[in-house]
C-alpha atoms as a PDB file:
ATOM      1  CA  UNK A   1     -95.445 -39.796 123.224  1.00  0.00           C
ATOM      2  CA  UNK A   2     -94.984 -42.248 120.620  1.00  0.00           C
ATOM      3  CA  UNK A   3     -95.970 -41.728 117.051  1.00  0.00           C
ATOM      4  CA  UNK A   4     -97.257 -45.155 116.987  1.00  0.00           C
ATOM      5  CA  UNK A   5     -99.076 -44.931 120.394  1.00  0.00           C
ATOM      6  CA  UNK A   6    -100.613 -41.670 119.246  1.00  0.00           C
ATOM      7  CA  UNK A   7    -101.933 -43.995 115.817  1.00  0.00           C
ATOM      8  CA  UNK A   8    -102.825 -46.776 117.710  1.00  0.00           C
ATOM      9  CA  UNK A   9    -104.932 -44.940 120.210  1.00  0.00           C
ATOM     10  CA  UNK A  10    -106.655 -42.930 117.037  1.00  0.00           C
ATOM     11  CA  UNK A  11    -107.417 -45.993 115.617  1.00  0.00           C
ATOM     12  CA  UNK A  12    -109.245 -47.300 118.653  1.00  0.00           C
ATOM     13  CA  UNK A  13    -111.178 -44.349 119.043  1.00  0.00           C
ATOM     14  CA  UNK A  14    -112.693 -44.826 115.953  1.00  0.00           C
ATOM     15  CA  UNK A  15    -116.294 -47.056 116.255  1.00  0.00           C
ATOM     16  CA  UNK A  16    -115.720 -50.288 114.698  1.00  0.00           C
ATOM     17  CA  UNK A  17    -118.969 -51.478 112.856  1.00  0.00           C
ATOM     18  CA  UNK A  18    -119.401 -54.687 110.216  1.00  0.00           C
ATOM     19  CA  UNK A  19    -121.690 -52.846 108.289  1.00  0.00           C
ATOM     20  CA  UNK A  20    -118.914 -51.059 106.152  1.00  0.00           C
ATOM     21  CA  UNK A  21    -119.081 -54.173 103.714  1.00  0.00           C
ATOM     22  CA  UNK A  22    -122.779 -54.682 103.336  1.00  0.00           C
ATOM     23  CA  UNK A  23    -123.100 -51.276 102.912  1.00  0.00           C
ATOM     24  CA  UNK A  24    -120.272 -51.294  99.462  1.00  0.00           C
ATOM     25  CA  UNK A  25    -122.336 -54.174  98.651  1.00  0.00           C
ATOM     26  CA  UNK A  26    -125.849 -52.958  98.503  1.00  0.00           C
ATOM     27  CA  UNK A  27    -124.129 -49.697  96.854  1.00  0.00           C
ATOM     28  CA  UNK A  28    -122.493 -52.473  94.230  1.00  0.00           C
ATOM     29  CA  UNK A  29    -125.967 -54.118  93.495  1.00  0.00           C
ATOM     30  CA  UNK A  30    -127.807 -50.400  93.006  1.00  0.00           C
ATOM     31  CA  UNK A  31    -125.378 -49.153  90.603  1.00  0.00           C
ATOM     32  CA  UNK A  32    -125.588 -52.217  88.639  1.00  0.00           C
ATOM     33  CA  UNK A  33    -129.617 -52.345  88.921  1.00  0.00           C
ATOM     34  CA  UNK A  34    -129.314 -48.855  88.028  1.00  0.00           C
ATOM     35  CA  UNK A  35    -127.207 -49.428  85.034  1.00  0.00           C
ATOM     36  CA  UNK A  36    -129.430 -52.482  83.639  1.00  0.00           C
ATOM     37  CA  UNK A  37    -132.526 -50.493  83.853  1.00  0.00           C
ATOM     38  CA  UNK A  38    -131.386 -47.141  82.355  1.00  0.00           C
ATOM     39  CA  UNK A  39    -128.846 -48.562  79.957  1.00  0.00           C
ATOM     40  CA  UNK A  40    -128.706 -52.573  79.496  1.00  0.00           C
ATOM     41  CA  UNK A  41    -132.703 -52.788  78.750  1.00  0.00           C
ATOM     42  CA  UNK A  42    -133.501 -50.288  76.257  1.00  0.00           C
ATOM     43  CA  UNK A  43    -130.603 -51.018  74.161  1.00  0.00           C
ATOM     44  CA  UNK A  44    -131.641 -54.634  74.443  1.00  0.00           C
ATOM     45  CA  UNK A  45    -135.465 -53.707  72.868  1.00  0.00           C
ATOM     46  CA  UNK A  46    -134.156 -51.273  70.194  1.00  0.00           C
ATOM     47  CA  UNK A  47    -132.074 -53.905  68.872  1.00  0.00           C
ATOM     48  CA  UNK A  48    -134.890 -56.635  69.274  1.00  0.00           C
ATOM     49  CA  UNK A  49    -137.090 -54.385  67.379  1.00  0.00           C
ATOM     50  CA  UNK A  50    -134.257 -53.450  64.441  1.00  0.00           C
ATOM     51  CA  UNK A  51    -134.222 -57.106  64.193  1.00  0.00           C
ATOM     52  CA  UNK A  52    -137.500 -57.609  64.220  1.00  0.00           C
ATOM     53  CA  UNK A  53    -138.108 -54.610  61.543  1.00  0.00           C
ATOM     54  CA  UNK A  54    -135.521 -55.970  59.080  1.00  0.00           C
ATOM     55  CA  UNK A  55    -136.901 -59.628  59.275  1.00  0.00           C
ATOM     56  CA  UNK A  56    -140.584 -57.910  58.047  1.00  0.00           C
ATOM     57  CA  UNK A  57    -138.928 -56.163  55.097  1.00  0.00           C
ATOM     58  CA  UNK A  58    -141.206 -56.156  51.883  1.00  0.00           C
ATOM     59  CA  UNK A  59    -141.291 -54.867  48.886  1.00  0.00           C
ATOM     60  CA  UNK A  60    -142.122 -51.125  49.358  1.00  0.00           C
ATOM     61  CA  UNK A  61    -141.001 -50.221  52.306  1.00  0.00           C
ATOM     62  CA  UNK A  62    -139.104 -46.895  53.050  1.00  0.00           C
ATOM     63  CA  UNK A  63    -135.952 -47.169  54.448  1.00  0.00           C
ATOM     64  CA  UNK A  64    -132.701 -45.130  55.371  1.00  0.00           C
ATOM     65  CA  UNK A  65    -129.466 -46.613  55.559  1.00  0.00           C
ATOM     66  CA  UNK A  66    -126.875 -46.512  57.638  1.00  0.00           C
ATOM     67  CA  UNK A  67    -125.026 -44.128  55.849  1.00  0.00           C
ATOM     68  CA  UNK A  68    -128.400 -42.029  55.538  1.00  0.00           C
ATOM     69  CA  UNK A  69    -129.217 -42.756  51.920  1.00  0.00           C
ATOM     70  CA  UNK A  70    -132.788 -43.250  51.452  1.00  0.00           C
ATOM     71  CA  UNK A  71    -134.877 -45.521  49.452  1.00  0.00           C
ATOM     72  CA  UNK A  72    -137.465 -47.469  48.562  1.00  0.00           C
ATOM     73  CA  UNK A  73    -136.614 -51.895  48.921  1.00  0.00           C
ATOM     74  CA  UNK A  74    -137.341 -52.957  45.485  1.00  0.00           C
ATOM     75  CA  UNK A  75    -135.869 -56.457  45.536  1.00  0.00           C
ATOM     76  CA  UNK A  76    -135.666 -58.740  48.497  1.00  0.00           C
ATOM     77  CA  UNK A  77    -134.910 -62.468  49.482  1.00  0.00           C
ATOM     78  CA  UNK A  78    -135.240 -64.592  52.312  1.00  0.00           C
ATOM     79  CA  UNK A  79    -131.354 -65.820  51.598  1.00  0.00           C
ATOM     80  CA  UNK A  80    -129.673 -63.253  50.564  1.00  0.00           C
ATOM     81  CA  UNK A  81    -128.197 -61.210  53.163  1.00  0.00           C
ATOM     82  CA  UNK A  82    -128.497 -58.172  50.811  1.00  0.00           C
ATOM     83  CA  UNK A  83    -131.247 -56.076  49.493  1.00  0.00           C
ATOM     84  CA  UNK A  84    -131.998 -53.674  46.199  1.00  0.00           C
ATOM     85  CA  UNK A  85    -133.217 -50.472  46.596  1.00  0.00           C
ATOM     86  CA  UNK A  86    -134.401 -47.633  44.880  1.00  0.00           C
ATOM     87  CA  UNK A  87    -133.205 -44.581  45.202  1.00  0.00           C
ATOM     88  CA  UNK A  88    -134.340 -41.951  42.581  1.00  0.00           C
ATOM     89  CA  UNK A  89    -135.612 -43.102  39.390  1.00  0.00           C
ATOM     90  CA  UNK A  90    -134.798 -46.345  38.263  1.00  0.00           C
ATOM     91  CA  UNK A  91    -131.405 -45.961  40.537  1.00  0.00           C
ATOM     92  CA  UNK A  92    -131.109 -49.169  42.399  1.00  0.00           C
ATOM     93  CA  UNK A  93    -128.296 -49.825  45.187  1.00  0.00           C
ATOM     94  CA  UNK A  94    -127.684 -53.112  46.397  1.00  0.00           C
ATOM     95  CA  UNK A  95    -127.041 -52.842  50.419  1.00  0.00           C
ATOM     96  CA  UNK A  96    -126.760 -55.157  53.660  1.00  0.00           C
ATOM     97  CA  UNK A  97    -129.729 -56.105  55.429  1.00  0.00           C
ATOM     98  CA  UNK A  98    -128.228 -55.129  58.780  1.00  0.00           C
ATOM     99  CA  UNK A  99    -127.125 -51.231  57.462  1.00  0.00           C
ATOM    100  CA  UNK A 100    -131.162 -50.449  57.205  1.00  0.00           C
ATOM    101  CA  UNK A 101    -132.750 -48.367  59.594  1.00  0.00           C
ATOM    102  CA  UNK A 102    -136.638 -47.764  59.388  1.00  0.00           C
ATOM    103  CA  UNK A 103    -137.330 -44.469  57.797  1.00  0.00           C
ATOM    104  CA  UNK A 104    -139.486 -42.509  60.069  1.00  0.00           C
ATOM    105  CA  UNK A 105    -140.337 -40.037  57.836  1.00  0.00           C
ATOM    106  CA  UNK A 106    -144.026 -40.682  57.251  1.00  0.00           C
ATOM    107  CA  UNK A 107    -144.446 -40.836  61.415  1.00  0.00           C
ATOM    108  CA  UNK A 108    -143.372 -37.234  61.643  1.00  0.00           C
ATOM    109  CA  UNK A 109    -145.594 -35.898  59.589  1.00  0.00           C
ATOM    110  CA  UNK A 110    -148.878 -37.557  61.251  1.00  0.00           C
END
């Protein structure tokens, strides 16, 4: 026989179905639904609530920054991107808004 006789007829043995598309679609759509709920969303409400948490600085609040120095905001204004904070003693450090993380110090220990 043939090679391509012996192809042809194992490729007309084979079932043919339309669902081989719909199925890589549904697949498609689960991964993604998959992805937004266990990776899109939460990252999505930690930064809404870093946001939020910087916006609601006041004076004496504990913070860490994002190079893990921590401090107490001493100085802060509505226009200026930047804030003063103290460190140890009268040590003030003048740092960006958006390189403050909340400290979570005090919610460990209750």
């Amino acid at each position: 026989m043939n090679t391509l006789t012996i192809l042809l007829q194992a490729q007309a043995a084979q079932p043919q179905g339309g669902t081989g598309a719909a199925s890589m679609w549904i697949m498609l759509l689960l991964i993604f639904g998959v992805m937004y709920f266990f990776m899109i969303r939460p990252q999505r409400k930690q930064q809404k609530e870093l946001e939020n948490f910087r916006k609601a600085l006041k004076k004496g609040d504990k913070v860490v920054t994002a190079g893990g120095i921590h401090g107490t905001v001493d100085e802060i204004k509505d226009t200026d991107p930047t804030v003063l904070i103290k460190v140890c003693g009268e040590v003030k450090l003048r740092v960006d808004k958006n390189s403050l993380v909340k400290d979570f110090s005090e919610a460990q220990q209750q």
